[in-house]
PDB file of N, CA and C in Angstrom:
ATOM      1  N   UNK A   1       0.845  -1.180   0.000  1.00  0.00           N
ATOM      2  CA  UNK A   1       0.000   0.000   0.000  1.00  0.00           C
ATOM      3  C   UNK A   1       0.890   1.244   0.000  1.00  0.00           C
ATOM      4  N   UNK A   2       0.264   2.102  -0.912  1.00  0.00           N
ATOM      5  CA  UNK A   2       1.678   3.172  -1.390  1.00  0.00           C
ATOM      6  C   UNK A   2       0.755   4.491  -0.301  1.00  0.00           C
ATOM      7  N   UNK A   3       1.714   5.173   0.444  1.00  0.00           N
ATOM      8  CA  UNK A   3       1.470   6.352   1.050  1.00  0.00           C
ATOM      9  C   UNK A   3       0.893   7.737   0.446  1.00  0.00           C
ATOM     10  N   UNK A   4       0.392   8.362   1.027  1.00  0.00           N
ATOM     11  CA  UNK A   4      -0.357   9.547  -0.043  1.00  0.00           C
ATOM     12  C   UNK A   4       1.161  10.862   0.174  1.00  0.00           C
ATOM     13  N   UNK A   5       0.770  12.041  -0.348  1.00  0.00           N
ATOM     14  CA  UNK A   5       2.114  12.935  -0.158  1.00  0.00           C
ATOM     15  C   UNK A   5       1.954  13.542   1.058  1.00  0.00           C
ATOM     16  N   UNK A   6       0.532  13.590   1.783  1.00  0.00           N
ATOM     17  CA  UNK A   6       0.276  14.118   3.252  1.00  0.00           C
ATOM     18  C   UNK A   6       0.992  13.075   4.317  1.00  0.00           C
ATOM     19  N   UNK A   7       0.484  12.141   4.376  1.00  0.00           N
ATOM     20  CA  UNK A   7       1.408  10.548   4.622  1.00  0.00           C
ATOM     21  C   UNK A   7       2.427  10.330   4.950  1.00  0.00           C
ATOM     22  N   UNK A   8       2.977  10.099   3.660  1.00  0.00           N
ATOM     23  CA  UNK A   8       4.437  10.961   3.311  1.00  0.00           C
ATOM     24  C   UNK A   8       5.418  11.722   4.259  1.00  0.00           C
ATOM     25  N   UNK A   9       4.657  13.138   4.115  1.00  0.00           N
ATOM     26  CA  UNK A   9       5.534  14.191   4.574  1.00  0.00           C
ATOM     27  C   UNK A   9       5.204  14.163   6.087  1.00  0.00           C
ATOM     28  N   UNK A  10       4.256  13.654   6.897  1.00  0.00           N
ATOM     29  CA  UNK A  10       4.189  13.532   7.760  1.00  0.00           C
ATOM     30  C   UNK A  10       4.726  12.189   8.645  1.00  0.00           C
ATOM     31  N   UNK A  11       5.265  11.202   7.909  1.00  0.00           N
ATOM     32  CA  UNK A  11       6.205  10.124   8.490  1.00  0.00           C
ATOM     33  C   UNK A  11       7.746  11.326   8.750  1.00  0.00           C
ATOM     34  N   UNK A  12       7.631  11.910   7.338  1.00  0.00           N
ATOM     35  CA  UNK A  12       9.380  12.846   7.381  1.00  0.00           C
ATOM     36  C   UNK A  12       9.290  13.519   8.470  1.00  0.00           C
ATOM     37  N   UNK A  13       8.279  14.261   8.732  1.00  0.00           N
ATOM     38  CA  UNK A  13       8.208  15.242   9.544  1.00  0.00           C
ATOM     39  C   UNK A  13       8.470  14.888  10.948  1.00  0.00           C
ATOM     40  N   UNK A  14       8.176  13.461  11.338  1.00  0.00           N
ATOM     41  CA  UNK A  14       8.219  12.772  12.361  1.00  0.00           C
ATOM     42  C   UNK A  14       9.926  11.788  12.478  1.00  0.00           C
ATOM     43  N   UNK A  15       9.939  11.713  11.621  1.00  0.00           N
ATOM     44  CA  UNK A  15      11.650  11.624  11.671  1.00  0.00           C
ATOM     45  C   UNK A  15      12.590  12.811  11.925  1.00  0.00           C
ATOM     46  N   UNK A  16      12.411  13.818  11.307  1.00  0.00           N
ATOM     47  CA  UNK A  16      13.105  15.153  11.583  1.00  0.00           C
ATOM     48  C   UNK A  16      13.178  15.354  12.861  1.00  0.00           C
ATOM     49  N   UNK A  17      11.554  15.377  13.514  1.00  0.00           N
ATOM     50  CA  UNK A  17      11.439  15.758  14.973  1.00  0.00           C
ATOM     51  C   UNK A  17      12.333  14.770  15.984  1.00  0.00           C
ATOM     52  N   UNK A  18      12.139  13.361  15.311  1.00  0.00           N
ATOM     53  CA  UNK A  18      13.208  12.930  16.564  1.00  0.00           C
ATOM     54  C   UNK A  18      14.814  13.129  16.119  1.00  0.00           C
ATOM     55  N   UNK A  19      14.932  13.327  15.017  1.00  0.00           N
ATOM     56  CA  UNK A  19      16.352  13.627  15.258  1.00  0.00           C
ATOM     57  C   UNK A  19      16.670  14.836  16.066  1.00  0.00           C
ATOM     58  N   UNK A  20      15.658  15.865  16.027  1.00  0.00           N
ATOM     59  CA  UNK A  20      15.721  17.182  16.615  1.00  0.00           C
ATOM     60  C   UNK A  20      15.646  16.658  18.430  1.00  0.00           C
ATOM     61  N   UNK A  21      14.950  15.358  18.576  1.00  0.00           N
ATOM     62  CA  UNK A  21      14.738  15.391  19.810  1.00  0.00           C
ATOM     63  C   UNK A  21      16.258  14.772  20.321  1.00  0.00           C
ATOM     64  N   UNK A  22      16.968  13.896  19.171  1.00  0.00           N
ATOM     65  CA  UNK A  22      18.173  13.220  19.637  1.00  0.00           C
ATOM     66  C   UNK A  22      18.943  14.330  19.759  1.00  0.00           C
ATOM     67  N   UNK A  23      18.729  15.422  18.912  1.00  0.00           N
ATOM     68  CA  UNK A  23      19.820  16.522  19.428  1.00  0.00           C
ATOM     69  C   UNK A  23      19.789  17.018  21.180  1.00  0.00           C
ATOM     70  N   UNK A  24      18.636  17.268  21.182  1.00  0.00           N
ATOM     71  CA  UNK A  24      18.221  17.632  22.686  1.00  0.00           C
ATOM     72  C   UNK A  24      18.738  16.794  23.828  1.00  0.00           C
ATOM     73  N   UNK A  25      18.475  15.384  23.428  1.00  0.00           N
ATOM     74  CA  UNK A  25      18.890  14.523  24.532  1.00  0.00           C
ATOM     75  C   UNK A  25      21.146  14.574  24.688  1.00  0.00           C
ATOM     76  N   UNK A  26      21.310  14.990  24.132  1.00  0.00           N
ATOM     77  CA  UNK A  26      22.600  15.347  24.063  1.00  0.00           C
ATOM     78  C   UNK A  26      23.123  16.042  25.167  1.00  0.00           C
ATOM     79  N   UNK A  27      22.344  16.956  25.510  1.00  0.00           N
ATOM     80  CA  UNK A  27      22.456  17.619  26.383  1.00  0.00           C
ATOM     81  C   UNK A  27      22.927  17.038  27.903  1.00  0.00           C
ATOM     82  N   UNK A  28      21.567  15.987  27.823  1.00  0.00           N
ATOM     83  CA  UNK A  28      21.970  15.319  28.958  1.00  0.00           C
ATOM     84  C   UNK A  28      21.947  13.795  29.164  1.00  0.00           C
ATOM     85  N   UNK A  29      22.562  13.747  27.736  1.00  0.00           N
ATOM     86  CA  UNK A  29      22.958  12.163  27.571  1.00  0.00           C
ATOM     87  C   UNK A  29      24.531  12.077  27.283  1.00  0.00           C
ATOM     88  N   UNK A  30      24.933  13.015  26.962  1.00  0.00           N
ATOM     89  CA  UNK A  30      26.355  12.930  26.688  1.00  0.00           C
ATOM     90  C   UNK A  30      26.144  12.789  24.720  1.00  0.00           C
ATOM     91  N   UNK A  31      27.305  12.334  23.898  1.00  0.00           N
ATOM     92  CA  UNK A  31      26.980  12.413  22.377  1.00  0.00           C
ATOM     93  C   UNK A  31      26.263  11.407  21.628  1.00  0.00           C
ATOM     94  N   UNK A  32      26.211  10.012  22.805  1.00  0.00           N
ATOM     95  CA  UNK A  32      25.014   8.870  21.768  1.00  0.00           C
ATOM     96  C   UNK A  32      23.893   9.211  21.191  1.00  0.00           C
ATOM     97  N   UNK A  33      23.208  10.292  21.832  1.00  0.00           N
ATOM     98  CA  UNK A  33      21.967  10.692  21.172  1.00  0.00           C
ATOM     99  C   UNK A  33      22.230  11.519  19.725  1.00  0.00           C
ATOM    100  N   UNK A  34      23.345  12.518  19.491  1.00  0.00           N
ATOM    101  CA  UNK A  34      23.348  13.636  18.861  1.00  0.00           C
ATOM    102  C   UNK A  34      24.341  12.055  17.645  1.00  0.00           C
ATOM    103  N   UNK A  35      24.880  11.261  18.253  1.00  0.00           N
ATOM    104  CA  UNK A  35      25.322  10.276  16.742  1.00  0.00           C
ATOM    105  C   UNK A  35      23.876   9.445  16.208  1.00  0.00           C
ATOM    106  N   UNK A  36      23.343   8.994  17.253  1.00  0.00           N
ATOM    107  CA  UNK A  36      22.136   8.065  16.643  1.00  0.00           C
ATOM    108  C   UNK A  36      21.276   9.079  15.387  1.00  0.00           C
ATOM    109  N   UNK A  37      21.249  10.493  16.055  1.00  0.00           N
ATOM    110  CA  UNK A  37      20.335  10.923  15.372  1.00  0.00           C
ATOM    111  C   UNK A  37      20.626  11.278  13.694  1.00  0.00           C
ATOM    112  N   UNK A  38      21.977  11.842  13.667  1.00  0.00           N
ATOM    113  CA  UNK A  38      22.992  11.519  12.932  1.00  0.00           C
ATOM    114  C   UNK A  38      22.769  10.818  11.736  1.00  0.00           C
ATOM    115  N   UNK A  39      22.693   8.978  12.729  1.00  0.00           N
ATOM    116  CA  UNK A  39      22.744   8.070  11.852  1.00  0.00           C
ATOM    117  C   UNK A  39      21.363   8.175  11.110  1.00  0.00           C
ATOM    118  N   UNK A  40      19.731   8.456  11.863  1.00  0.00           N
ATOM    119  CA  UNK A  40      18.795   8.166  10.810  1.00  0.00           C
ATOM    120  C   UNK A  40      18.884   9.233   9.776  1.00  0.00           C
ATOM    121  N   UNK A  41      19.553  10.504  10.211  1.00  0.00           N
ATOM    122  CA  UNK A  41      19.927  11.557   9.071  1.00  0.00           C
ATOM    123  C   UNK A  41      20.083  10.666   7.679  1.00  0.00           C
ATOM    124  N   UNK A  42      21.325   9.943   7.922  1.00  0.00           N
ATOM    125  CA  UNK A  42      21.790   9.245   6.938  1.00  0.00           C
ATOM    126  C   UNK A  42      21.121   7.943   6.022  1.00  0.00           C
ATOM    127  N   UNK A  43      20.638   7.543   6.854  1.00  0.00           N
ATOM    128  CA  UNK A  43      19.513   6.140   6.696  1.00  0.00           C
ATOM    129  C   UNK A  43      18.653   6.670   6.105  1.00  0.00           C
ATOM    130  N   UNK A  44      17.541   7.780   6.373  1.00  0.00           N
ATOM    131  CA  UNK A  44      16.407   8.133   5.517  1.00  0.00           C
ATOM    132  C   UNK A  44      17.060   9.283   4.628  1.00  0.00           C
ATOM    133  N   UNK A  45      18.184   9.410   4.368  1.00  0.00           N
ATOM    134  CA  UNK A  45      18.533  11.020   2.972  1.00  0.00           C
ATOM    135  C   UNK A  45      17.703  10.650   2.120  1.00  0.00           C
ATOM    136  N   UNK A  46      17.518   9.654   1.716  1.00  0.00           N
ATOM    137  CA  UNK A  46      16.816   9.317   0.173  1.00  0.00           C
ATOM    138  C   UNK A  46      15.687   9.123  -0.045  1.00  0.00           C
ATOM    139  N   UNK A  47      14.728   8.964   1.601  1.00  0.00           N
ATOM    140  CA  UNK A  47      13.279   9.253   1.482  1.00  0.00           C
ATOM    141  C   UNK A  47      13.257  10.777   1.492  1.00  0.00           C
ATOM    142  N   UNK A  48      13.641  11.545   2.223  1.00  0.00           N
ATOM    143  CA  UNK A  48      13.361  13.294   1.901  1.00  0.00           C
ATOM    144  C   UNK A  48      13.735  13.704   0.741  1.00  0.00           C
ATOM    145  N   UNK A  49      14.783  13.224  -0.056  1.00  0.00           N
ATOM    146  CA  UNK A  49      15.238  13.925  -1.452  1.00  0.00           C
ATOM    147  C   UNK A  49      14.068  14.566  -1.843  1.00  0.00           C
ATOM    148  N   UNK A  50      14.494  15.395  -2.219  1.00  0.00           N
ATOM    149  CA  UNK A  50      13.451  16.226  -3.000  1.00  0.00           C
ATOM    150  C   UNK A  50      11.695  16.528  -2.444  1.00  0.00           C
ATOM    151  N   UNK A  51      11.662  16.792  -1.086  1.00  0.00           N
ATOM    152  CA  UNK A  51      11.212  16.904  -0.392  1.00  0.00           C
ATOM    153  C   UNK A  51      11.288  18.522   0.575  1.00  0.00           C
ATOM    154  N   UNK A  52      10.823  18.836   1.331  1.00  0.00           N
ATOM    155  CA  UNK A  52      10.646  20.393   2.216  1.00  0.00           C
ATOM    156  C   UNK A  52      11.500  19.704   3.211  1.00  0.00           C
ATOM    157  N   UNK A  53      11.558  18.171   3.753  1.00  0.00           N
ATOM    158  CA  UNK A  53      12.306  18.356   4.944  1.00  0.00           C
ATOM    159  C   UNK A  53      13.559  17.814   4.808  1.00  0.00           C
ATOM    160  N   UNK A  54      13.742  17.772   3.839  1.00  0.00           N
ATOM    161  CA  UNK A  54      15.147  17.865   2.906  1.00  0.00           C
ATOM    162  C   UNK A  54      16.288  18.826   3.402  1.00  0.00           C
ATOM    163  N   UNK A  55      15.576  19.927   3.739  1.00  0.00           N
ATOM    164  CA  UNK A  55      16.445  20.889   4.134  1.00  0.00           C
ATOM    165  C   UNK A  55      16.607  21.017   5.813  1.00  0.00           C
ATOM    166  N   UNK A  56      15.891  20.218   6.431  1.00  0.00           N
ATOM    167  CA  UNK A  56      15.801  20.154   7.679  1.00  0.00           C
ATOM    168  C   UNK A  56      17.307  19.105   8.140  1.00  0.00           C
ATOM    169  N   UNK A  57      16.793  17.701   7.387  1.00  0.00           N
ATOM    170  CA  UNK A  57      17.932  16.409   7.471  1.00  0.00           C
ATOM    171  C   UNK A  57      19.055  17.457   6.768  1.00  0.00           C
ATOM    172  N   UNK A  58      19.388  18.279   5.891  1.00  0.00           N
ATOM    173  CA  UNK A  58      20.442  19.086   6.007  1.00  0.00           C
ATOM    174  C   UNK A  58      21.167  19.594   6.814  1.00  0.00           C
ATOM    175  N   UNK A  59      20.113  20.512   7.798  1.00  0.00           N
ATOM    176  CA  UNK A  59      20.512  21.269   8.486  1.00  0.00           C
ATOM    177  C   UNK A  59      21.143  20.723   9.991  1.00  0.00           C
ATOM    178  N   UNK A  60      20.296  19.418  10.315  1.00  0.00           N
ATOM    179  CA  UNK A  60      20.670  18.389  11.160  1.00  0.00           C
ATOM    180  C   UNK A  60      21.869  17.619  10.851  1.00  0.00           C
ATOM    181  N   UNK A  61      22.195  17.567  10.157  1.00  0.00           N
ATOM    182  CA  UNK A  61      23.674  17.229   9.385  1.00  0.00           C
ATOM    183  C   UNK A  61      24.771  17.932   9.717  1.00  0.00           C
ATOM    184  N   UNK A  62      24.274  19.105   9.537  1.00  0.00           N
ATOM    185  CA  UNK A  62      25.987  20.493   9.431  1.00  0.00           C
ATOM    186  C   UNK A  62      25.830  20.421  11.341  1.00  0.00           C
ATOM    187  N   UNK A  63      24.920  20.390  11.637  1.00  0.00           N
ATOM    188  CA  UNK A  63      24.638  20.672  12.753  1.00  0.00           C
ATOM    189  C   UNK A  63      25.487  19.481  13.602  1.00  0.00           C
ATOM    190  N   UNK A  64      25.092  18.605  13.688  1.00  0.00           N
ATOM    191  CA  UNK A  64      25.921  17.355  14.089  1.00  0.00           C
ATOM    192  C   UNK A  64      27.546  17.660  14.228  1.00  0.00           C
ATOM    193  N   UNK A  65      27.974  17.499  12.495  1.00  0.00           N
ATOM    194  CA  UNK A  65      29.622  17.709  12.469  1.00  0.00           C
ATOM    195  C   UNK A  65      29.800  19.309  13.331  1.00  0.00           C
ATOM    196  N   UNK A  66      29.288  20.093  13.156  1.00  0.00           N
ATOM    197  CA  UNK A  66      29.448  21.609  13.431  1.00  0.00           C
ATOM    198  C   UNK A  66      30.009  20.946  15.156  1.00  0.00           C
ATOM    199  N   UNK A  67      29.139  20.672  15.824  1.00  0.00           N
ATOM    200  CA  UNK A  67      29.131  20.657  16.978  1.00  0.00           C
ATOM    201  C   UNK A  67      30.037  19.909  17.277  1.00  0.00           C
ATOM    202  N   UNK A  68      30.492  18.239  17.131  1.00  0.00           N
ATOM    203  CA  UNK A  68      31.298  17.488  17.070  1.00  0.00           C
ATOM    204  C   UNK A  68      32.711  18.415  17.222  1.00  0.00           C
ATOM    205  N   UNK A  69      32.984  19.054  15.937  1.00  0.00           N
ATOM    206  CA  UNK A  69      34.066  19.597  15.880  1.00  0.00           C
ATOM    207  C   UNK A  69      34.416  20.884  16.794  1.00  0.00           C
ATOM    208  N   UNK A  70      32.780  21.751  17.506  1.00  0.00           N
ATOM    209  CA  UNK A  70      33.096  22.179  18.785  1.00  0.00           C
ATOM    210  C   UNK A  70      33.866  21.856  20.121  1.00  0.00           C
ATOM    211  N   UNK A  71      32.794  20.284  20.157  1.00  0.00           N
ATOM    212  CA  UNK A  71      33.369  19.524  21.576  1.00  0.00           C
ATOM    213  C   UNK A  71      34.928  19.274  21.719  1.00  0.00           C
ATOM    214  N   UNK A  72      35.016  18.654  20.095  1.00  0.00           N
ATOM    215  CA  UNK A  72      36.573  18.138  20.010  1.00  0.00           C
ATOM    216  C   UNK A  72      37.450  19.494  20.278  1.00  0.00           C
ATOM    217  N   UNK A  73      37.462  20.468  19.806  1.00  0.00           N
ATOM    218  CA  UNK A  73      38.640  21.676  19.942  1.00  0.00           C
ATOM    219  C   UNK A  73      38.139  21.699  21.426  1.00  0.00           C
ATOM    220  N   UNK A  74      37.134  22.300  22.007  1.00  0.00           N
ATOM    221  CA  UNK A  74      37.055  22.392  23.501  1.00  0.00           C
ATOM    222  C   UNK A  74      37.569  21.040  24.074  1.00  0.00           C
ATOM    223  N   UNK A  75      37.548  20.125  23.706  1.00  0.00           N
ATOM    224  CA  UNK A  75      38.613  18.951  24.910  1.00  0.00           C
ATOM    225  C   UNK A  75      40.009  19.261  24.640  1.00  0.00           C
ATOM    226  N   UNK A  76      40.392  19.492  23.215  1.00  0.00           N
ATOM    227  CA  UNK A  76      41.848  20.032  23.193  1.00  0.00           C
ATOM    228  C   UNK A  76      42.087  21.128  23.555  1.00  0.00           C
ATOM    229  N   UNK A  77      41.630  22.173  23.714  1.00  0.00           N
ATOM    230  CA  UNK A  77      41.509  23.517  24.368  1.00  0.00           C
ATOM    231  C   UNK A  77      41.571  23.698  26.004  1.00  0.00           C
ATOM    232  N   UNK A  78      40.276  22.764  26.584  1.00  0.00           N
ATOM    233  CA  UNK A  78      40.426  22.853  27.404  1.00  0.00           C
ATOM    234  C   UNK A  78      42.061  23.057  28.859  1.00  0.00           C
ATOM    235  N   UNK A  79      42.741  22.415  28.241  1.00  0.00           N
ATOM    236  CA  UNK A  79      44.069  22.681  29.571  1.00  0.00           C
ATOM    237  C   UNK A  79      44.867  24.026  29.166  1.00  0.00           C
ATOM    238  N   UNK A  80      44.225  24.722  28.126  1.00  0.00           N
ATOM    239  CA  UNK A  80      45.035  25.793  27.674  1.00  0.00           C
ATOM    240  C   UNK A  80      44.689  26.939  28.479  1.00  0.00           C
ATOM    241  N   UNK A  81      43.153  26.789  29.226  1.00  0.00           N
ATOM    242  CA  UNK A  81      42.266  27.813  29.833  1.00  0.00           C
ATOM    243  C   UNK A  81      41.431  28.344  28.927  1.00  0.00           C
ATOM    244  N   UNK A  82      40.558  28.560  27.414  1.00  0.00           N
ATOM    245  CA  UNK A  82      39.723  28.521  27.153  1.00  0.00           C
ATOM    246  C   UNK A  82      39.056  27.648  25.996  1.00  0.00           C
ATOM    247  N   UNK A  83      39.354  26.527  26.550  1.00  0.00           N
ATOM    248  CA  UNK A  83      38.406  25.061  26.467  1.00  0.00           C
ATOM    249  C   UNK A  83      36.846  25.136  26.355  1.00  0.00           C
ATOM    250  N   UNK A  84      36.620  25.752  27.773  1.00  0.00           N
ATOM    251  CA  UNK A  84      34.931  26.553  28.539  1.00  0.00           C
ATOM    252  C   UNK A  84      34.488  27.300  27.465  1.00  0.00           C
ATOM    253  N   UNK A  85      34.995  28.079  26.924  1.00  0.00           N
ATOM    254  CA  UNK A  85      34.817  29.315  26.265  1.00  0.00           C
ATOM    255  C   UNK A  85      34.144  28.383  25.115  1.00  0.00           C
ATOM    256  N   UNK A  86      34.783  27.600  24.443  1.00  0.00           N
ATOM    257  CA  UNK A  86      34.656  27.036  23.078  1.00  0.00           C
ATOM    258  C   UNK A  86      33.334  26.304  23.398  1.00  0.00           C
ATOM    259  N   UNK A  87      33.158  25.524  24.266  1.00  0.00           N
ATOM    260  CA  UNK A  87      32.777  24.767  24.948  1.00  0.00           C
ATOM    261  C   UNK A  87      31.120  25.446  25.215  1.00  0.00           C
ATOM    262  N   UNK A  88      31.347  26.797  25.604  1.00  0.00           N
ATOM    263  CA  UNK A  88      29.927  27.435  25.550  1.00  0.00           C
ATOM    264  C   UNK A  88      29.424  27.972  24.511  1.00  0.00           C
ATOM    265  N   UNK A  89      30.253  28.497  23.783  1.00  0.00           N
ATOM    266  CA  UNK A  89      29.942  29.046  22.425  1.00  0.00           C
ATOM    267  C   UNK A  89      29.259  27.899  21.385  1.00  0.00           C
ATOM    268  N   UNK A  90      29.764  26.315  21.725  1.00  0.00           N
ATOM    269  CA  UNK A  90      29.145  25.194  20.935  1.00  0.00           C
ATOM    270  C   UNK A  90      27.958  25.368  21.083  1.00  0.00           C
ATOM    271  N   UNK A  91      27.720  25.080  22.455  1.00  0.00           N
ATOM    272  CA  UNK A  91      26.254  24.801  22.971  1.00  0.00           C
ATOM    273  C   UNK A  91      25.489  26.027  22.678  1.00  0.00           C
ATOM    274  N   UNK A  92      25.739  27.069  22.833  1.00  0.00           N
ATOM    275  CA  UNK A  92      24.885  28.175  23.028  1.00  0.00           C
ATOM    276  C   UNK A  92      24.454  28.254  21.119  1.00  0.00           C
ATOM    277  N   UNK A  93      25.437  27.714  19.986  1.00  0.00           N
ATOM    278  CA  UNK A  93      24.987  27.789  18.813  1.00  0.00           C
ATOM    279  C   UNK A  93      24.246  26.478  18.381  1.00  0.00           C
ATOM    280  N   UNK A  94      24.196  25.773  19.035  1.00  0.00           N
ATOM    281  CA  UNK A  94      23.631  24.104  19.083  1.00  0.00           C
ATOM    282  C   UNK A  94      22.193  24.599  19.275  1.00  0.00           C
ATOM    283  N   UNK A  95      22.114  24.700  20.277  1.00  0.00           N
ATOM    284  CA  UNK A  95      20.490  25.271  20.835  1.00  0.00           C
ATOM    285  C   UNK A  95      19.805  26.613  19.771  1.00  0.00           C
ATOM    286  N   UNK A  96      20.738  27.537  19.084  1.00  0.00           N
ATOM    287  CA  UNK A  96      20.065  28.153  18.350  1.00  0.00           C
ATOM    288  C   UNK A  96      19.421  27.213  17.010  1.00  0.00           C
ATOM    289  N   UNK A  97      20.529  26.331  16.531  1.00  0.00           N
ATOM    290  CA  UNK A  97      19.793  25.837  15.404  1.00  0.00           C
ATOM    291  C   UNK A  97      19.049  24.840  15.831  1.00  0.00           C
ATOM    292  N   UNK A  98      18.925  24.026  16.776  1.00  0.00           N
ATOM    293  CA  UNK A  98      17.624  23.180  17.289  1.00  0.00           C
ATOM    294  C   UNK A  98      16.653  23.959  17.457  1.00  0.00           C
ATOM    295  N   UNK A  99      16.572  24.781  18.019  1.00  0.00           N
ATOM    296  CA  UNK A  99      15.192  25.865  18.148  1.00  0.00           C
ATOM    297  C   UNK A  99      15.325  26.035  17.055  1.00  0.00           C
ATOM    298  N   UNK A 100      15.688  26.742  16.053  1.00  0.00           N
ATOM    299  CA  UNK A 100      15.833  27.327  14.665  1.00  0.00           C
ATOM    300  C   UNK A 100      14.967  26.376  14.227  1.00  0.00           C
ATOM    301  N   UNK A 101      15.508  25.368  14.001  1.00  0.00           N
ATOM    302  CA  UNK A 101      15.035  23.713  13.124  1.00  0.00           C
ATOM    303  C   UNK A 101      13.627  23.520  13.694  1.00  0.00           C
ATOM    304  N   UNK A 102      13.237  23.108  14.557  1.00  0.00           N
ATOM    305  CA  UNK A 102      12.318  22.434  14.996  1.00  0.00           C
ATOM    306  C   UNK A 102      11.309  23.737  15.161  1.00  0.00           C
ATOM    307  N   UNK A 103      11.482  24.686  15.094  1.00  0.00           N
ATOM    308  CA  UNK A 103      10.300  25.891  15.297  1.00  0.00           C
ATOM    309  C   UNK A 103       9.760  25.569  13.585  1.00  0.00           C
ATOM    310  N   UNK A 104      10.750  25.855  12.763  1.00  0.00           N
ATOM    311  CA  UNK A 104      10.624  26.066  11.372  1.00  0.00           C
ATOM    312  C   UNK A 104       9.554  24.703  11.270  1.00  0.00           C
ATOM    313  N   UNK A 105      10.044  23.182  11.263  1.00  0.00           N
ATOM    314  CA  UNK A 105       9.659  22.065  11.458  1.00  0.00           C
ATOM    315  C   UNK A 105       8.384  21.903  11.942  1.00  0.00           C
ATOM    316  N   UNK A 106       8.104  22.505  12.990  1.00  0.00           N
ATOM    317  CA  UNK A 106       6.304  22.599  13.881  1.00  0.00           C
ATOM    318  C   UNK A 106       5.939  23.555  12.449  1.00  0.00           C
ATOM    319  N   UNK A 107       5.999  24.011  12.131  1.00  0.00           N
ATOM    320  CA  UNK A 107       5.644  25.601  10.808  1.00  0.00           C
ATOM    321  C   UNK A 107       5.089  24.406   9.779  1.00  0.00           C
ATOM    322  N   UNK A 108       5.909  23.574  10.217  1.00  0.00           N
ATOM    323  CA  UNK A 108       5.565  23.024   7.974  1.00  0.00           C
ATOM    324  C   UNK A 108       6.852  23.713   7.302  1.00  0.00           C
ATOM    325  N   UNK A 109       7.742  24.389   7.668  1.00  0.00           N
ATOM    326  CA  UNK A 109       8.501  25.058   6.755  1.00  0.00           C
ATOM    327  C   UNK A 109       9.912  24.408   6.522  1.00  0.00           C
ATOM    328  N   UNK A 110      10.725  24.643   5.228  1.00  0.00           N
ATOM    329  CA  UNK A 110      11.798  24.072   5.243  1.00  0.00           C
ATOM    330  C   UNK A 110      12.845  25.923   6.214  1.00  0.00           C
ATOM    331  N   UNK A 111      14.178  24.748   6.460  1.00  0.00           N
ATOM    332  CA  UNK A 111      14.958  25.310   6.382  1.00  0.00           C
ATOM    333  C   UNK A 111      15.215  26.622   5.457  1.00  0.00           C
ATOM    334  N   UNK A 112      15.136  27.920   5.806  1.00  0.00           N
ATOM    335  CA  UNK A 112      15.557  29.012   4.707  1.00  0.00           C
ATOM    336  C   UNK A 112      16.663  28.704   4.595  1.00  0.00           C
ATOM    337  N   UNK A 113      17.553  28.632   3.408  1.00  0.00           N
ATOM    338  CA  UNK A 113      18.618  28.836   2.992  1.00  0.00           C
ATOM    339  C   UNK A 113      19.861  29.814   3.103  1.00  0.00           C
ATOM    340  N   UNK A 114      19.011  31.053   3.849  1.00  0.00           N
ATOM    341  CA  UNK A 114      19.993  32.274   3.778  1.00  0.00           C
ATOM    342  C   UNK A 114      21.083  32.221   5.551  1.00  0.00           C
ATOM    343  N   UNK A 115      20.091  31.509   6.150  1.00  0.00           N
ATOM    344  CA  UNK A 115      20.658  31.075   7.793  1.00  0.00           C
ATOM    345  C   UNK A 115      21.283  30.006   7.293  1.00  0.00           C
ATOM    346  N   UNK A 116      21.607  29.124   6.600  1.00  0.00           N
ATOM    347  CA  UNK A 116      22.158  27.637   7.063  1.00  0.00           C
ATOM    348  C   UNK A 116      23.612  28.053   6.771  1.00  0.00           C
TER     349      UNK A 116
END
């Protein structure tokens, strides 16, 4: 039985959200959540292709490595004395594009292009 495009976009839409939610649990799970979520990024790319939440599993993407490569300089940073610094600046831009994402996401809307 083939899905309608309301169907559809509302299975995506429900994948997006939990990756948005695996971002969240990061917080206070440590990074298994922010890789799992990651991984269905990767697992469903080819059901959103060409799709509105196309640009979402995008944005959850840059978002992932973005941050990754925060934590990592803040653990190497850290014994230098501003480790913290890096370290807050991740998070504090982590949480903008999860809110960013998932506000847009509750909308129905893709990702604008001119923020990513």
């Amino acid at each position: 039985m083939e899905q309608t495009d309301n169907e559809k976009n509302s299975t995506l839409k429900k994948l997006a959200a939990t990756v948005y939610l695996c971002q969240v649990l990061t917080f206070m799970l440590a990074g298994l959540p922010l890789l799992i979520g990651v991984a269905i990024n990767f697992y469903k790319k080819n059901d959103v292709q060409g799709t509105w939440v196309e640009s979402h599993f995008n944005w959850q993407i840059k978002t992932t490595w973005v941050a990754l490569a925060g934590f990592a300089l803040a653990g190497f940073t850290f014994s230098m004395g501003f480790g913290i610094f890096v370290l807050a600046i991740t998070i504090v831009w982590m949480i903008y594009r999860i809110a960013v994402g998932w506000y847009a996401l509750t909308d129905g809307k893709p990702i604008d292009n001119r923020i990513n």
